[in-house]
PDB file of N, CA and C in Angstrom:
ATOM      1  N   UNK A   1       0.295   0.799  14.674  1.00  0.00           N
ATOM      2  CA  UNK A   1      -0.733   1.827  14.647  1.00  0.00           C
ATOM      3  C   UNK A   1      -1.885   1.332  13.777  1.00  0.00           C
ATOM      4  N   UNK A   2      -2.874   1.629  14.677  1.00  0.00           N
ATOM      5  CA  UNK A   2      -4.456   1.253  13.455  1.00  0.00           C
ATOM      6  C   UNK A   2      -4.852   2.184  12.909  1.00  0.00           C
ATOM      7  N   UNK A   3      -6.057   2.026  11.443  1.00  0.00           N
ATOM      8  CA  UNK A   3      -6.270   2.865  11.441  1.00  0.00           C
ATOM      9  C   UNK A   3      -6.721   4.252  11.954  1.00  0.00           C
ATOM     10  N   UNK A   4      -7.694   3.654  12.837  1.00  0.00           N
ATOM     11  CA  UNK A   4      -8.288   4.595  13.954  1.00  0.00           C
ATOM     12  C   UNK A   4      -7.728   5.677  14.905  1.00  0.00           C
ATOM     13  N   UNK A   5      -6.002   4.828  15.176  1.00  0.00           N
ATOM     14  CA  UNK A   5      -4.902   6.159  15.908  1.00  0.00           C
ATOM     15  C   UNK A   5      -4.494   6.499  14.808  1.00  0.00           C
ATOM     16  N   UNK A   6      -4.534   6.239  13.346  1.00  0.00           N
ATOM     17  CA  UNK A   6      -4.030   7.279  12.279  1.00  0.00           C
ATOM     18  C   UNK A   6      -4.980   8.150  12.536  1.00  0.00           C
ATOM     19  N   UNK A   7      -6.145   8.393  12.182  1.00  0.00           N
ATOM     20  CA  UNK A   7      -7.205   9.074  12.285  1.00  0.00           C
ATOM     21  C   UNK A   7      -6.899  10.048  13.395  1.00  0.00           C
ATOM     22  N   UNK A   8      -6.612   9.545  14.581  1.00  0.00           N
ATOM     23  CA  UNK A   8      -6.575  10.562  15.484  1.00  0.00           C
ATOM     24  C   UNK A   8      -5.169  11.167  15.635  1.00  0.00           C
ATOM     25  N   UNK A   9      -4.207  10.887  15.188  1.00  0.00           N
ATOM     26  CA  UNK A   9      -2.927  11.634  15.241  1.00  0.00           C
ATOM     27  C   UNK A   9      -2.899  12.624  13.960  1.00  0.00           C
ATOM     28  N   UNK A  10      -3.390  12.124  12.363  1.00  0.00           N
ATOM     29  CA  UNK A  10      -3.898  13.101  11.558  1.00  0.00           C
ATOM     30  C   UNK A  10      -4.728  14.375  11.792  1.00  0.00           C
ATOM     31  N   UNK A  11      -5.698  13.967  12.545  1.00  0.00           N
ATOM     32  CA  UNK A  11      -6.648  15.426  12.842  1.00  0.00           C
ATOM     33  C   UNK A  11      -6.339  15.997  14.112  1.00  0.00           C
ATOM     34  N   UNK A  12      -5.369  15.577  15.070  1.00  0.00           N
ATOM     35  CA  UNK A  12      -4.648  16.667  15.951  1.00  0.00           C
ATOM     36  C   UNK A  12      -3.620  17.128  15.252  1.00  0.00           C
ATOM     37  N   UNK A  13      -2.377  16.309  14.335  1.00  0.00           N
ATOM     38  CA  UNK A  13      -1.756  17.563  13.873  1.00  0.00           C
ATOM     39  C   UNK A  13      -2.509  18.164  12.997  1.00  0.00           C
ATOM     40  N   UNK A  14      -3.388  18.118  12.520  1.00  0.00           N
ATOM     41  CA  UNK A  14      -3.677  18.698  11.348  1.00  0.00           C
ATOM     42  C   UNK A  14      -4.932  19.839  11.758  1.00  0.00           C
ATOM     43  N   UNK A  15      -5.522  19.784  13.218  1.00  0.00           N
ATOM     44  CA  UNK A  15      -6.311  20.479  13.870  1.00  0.00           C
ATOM     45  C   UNK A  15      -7.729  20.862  12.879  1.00  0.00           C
ATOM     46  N   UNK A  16      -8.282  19.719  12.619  1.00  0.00           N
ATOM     47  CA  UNK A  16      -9.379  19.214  11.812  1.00  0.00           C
ATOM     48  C   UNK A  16     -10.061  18.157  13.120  1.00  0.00           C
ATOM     49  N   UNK A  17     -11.541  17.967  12.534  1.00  0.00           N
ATOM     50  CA  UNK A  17     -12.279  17.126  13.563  1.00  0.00           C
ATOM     51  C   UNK A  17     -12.526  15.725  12.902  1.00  0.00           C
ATOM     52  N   UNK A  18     -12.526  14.529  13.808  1.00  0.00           N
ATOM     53  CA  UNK A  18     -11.731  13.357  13.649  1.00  0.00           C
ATOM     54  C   UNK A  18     -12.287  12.797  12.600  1.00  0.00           C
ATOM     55  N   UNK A  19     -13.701  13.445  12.279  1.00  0.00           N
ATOM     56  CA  UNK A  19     -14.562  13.038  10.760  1.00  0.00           C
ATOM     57  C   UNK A  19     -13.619  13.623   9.563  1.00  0.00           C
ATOM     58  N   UNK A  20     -13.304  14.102   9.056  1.00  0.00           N
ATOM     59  CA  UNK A  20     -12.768  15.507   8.498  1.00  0.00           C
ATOM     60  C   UNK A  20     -11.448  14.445   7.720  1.00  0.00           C
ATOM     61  N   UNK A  21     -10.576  14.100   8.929  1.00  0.00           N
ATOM     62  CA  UNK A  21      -9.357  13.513   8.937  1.00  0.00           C
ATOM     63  C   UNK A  21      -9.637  11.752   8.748  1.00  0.00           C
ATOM     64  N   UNK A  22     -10.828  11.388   8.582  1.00  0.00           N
ATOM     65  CA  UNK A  22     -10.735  10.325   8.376  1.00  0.00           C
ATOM     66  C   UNK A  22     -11.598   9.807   7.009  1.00  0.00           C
ATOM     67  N   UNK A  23     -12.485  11.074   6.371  1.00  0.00           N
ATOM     68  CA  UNK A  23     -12.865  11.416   5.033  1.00  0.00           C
ATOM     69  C   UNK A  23     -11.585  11.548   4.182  1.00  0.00           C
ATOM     70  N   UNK A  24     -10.415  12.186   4.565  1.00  0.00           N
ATOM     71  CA  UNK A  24      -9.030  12.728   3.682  1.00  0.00           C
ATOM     72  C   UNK A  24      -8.095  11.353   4.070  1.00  0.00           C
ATOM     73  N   UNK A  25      -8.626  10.297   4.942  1.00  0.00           N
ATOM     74  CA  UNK A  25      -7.196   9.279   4.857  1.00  0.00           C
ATOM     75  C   UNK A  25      -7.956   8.020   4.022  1.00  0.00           C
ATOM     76  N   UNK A  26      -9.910   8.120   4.120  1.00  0.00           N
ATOM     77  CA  UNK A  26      -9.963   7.157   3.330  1.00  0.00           C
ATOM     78  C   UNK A  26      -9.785   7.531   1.715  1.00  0.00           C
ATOM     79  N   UNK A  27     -10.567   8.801   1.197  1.00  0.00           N
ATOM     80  CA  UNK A  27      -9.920   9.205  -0.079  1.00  0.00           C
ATOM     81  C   UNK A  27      -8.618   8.935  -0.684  1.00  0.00           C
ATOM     82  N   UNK A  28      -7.479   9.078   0.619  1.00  0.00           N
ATOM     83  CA  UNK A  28      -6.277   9.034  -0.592  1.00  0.00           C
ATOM     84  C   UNK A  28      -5.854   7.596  -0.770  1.00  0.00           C
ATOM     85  N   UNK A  29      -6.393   6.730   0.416  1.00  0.00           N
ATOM     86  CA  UNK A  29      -6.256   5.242   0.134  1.00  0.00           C
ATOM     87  C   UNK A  29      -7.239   5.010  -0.964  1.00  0.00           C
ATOM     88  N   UNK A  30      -8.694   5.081  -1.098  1.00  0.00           N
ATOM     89  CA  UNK A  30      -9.022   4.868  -2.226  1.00  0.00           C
ATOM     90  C   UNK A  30      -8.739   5.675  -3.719  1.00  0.00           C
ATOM     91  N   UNK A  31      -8.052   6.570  -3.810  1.00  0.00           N
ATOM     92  CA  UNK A  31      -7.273   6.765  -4.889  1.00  0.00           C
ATOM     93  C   UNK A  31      -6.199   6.389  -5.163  1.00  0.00           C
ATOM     94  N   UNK A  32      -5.385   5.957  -4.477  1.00  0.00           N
ATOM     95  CA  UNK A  32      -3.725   5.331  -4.627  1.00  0.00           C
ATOM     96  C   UNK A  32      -4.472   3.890  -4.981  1.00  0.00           C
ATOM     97  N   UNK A  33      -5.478   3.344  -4.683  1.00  0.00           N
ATOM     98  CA  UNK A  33      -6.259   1.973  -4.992  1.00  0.00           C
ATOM     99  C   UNK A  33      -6.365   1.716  -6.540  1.00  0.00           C
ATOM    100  N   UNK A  34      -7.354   3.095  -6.796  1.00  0.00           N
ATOM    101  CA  UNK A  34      -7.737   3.173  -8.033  1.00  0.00           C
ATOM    102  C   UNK A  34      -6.676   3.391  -9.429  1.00  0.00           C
ATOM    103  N   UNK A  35      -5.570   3.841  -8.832  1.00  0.00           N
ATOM    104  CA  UNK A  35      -4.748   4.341  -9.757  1.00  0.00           C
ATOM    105  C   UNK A  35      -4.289   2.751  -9.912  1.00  0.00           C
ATOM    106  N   UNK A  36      -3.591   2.524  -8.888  1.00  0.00           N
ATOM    107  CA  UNK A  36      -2.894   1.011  -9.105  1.00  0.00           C
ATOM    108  C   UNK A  36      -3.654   0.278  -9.921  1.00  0.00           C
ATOM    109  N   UNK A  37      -5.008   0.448  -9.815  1.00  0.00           N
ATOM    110  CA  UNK A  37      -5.932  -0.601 -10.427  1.00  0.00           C
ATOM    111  C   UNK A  37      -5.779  -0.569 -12.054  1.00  0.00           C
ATOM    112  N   UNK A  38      -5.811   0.490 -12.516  1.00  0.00           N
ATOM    113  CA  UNK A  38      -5.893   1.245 -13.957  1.00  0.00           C
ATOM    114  C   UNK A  38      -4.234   0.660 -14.293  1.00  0.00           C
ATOM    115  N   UNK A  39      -3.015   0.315 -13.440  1.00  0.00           N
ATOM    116  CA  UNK A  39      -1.926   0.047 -14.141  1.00  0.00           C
ATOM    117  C   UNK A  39      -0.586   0.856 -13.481  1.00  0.00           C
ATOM    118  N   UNK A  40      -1.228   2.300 -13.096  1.00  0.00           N
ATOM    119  CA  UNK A  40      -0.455   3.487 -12.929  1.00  0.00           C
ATOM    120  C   UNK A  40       0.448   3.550 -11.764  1.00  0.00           C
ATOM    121  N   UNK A  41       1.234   3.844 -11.095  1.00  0.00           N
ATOM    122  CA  UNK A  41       1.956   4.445 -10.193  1.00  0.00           C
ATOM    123  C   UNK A  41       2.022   5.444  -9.783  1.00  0.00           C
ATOM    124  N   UNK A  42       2.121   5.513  -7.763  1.00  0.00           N
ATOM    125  CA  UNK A  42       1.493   6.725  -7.704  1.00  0.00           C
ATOM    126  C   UNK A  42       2.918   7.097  -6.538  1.00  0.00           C
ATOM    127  N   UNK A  43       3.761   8.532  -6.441  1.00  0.00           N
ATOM    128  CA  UNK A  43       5.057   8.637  -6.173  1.00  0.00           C
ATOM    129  C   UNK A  43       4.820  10.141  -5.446  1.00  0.00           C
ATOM    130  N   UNK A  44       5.157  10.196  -3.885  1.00  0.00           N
ATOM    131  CA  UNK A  44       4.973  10.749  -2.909  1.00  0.00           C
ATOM    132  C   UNK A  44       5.991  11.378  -2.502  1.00  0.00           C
ATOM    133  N   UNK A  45       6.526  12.381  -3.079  1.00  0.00           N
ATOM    134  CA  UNK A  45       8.068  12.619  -3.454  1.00  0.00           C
ATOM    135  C   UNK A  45       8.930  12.970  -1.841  1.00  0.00           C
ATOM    136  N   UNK A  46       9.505  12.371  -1.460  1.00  0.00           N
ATOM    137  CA  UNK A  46       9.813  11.880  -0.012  1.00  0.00           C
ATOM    138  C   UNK A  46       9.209  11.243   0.861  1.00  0.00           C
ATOM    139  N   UNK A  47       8.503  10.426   0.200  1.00  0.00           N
ATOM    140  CA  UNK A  47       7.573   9.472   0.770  1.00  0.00           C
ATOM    141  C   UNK A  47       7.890   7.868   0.205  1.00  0.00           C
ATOM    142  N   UNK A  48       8.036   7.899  -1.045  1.00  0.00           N
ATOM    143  CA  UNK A  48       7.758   6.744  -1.162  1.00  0.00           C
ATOM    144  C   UNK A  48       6.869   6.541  -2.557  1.00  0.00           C
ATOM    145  N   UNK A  49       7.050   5.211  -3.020  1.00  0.00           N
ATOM    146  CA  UNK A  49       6.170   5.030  -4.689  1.00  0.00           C
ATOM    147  C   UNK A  49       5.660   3.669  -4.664  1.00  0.00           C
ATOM    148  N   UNK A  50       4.031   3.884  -4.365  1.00  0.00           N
ATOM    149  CA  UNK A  50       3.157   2.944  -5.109  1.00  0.00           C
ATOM    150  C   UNK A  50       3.263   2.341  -6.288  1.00  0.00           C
ATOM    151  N   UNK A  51       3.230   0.674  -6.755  1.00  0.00           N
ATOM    152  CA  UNK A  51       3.008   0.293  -8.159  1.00  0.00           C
ATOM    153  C   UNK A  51       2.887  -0.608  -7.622  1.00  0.00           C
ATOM    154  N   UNK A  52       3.054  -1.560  -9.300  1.00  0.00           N
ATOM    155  CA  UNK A  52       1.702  -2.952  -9.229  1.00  0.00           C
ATOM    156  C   UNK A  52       3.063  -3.801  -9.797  1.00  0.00           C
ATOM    157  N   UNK A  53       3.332  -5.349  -9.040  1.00  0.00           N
ATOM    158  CA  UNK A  53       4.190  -6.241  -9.406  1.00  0.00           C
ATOM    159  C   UNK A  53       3.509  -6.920 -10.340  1.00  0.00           C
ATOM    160  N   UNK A  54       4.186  -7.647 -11.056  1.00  0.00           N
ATOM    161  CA  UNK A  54       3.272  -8.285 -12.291  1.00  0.00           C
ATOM    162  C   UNK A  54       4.208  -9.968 -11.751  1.00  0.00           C
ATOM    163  N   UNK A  55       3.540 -10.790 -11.518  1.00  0.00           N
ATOM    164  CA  UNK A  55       3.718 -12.111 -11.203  1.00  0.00           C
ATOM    165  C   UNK A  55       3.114 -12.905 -12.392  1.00  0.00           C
ATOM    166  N   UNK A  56       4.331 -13.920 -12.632  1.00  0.00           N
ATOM    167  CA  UNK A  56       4.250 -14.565 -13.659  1.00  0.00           C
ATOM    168  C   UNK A  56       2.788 -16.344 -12.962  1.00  0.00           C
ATOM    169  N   UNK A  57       2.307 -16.595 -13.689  1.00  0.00           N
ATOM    170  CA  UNK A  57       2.051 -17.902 -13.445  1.00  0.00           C
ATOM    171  C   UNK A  57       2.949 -18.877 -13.539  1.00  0.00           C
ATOM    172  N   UNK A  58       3.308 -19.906 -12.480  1.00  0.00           N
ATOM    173  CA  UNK A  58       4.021 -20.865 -12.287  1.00  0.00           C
ATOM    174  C   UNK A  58       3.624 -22.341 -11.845  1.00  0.00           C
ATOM    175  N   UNK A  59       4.497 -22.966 -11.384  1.00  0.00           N
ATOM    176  CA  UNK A  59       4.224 -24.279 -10.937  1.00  0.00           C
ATOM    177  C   UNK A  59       4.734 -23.929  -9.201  1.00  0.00           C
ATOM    178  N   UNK A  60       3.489 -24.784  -8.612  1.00  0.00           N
ATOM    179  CA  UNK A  60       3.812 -24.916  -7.282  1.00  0.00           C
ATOM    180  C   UNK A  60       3.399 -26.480  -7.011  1.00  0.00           C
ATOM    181  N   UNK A  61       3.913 -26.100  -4.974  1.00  0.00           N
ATOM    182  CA  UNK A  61       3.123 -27.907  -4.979  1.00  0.00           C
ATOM    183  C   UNK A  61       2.393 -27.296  -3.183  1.00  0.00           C
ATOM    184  N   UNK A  62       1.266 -28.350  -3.281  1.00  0.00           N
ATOM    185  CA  UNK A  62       0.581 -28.831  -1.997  1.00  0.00           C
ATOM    186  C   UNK A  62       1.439 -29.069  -1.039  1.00  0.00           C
ATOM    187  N   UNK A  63       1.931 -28.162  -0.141  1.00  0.00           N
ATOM    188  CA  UNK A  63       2.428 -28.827   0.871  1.00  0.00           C
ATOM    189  C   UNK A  63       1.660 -30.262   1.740  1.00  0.00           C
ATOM    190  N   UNK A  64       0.416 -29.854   1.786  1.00  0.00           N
ATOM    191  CA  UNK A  64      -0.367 -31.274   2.531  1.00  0.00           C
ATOM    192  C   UNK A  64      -0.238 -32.393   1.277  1.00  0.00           C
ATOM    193  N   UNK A  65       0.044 -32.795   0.184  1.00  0.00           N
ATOM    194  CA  UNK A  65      -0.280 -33.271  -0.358  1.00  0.00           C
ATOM    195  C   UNK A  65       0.780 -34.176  -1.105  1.00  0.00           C
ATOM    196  N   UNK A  66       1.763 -32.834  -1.401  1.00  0.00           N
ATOM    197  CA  UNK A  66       2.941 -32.719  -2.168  1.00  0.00           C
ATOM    198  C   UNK A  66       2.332 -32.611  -3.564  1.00  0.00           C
ATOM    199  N   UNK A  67       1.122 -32.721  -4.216  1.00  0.00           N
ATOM    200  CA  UNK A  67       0.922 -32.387  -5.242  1.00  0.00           C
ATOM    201  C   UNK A  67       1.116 -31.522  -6.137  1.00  0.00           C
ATOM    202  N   UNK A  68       1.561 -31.421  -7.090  1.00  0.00           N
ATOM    203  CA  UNK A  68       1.521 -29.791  -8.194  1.00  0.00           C
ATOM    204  C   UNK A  68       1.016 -29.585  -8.539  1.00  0.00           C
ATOM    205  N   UNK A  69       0.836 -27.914  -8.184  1.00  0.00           N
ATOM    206  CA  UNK A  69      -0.794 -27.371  -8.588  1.00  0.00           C
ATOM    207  C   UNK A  69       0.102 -26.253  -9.519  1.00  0.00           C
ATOM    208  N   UNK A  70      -0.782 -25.478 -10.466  1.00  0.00           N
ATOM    209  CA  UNK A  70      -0.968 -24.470 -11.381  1.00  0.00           C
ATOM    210  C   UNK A  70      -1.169 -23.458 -10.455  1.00  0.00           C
ATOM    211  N   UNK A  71      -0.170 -22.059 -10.427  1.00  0.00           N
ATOM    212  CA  UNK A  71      -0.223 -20.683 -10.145  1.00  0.00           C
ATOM    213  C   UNK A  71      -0.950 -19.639 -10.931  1.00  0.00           C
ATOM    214  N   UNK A  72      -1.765 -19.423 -11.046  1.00  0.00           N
ATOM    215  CA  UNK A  72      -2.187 -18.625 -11.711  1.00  0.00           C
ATOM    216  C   UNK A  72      -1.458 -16.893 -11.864  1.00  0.00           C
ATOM    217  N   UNK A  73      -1.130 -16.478 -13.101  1.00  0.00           N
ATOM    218  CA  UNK A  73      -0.559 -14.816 -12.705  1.00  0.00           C
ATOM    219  C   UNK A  73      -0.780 -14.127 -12.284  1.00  0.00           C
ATOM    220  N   UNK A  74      -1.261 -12.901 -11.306  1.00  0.00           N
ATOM    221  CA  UNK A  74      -1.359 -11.957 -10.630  1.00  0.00           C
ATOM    222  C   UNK A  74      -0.780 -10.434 -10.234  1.00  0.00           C
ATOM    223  N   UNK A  75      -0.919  -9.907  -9.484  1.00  0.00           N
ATOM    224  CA  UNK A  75      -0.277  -8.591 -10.097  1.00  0.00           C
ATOM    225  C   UNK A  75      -0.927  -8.392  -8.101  1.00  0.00           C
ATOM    226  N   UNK A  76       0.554  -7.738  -7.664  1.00  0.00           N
ATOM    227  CA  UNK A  76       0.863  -7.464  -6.322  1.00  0.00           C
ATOM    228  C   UNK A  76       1.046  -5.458  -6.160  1.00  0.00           C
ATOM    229  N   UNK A  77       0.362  -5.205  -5.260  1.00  0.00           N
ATOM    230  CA  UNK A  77       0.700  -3.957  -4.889  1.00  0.00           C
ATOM    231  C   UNK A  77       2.066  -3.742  -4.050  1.00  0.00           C
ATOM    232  N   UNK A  78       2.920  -2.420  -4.488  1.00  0.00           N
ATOM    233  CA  UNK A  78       3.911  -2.717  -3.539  1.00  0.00           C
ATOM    234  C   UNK A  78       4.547  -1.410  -3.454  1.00  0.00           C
ATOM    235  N   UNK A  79       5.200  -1.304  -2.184  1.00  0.00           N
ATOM    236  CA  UNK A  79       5.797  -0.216  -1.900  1.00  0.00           C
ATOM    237  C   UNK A  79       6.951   0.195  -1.542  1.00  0.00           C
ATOM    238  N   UNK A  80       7.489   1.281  -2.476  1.00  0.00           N
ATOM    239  CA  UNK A  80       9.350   1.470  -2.302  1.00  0.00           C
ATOM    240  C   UNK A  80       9.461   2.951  -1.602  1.00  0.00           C
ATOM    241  N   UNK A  81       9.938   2.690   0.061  1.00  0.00           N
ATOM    242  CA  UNK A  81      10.096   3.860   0.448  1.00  0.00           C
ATOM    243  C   UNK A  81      10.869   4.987  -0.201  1.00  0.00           C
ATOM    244  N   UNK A  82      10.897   6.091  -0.085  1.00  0.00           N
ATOM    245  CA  UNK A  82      11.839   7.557  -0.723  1.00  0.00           C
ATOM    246  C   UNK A  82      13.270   7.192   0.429  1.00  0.00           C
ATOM    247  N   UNK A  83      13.718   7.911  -0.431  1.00  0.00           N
ATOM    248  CA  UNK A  83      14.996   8.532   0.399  1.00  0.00           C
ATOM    249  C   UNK A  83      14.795   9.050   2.116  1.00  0.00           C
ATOM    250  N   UNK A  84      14.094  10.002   1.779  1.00  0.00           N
ATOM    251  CA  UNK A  84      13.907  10.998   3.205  1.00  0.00           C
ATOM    252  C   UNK A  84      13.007   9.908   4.067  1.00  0.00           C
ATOM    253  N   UNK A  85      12.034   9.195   3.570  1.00  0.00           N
ATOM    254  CA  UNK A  85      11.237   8.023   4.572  1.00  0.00           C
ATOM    255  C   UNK A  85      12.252   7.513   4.949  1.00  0.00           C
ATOM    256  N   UNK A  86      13.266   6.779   4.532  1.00  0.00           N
ATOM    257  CA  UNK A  86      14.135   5.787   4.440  1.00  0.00           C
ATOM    258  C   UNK A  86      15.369   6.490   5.845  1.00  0.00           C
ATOM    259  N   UNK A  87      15.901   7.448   5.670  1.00  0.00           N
ATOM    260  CA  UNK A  87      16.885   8.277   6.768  1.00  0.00           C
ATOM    261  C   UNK A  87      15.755   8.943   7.816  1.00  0.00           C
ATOM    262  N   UNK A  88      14.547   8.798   7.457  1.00  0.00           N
ATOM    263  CA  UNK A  88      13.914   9.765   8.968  1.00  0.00           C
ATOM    264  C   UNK A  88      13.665   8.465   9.475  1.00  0.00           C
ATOM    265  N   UNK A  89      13.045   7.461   9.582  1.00  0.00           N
ATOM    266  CA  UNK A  89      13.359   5.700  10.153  1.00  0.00           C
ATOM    267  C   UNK A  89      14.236   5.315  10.564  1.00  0.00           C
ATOM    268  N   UNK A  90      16.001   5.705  10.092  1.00  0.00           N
ATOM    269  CA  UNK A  90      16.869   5.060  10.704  1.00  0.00           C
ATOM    270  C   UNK A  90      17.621   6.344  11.342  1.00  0.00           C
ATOM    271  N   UNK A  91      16.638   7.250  11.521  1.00  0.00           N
ATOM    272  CA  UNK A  91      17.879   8.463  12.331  1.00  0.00           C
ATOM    273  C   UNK A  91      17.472   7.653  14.209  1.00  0.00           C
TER     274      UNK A  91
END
C-alpha cells in the first residue's frame, strides 16, 4: 500500500475528504518524526511503539575493495508491533 491508497482508505473509513485525511496522516508522521528526533518514544497502545536504536560506531570493510573503513555511530528508527497488531496479522 502507498501512501496515496492510505489516504484514500483513511478518508472513506473515516468519511472525511481525501485533503482532510491526508493533512491528519502527514501530521502524525511528522510528529512521531519529531518526537523520535528529541530522543522520545512514541507507544500506540495496540498498535505498536516507536523509538530510536542507538548504534555503536564500528569497524567495517569495502566489499569492492576489501578495505577497512570506520562506521560512524548512528541512531535507527524502529518499530515493535503491540500485541493486538501482532494476533490481528496472524488471525
Amino acid at each position: 500500500m502507498t501512501k496515496t491508497e492510505l489516504i484514500s482508505v483513511v478518508a472513506n473509513k473515516a468519511g472525511i475528504p481525501k485533503a482532510a485525511a491526508e493533512k491528519a496522516i502527514n501530521a502524525a508522521t511528522e510528529a512521531i518524526q519529531q518526537t523520535l528526533k528529541k530522543g522520545d518514544k512514541v507507544t500506540l497502545v495496540g498498535f505498536g511503539t516507536f523509538d530510536v536504536a542507538h548504534r555503536a560506531a564500528r569497524q567495517g570493510v569495502n566489499p569492492r575493495t576489501r578495505q577497512t573503513i570506520k562506521i560512524k555511530a548512528s541512531k535507527a528508527p524502529r518499530f515493535r508491533p503491540g500485541k493486538a497488531f501482532k494476533d490481528a496479522v496472524n488471525k
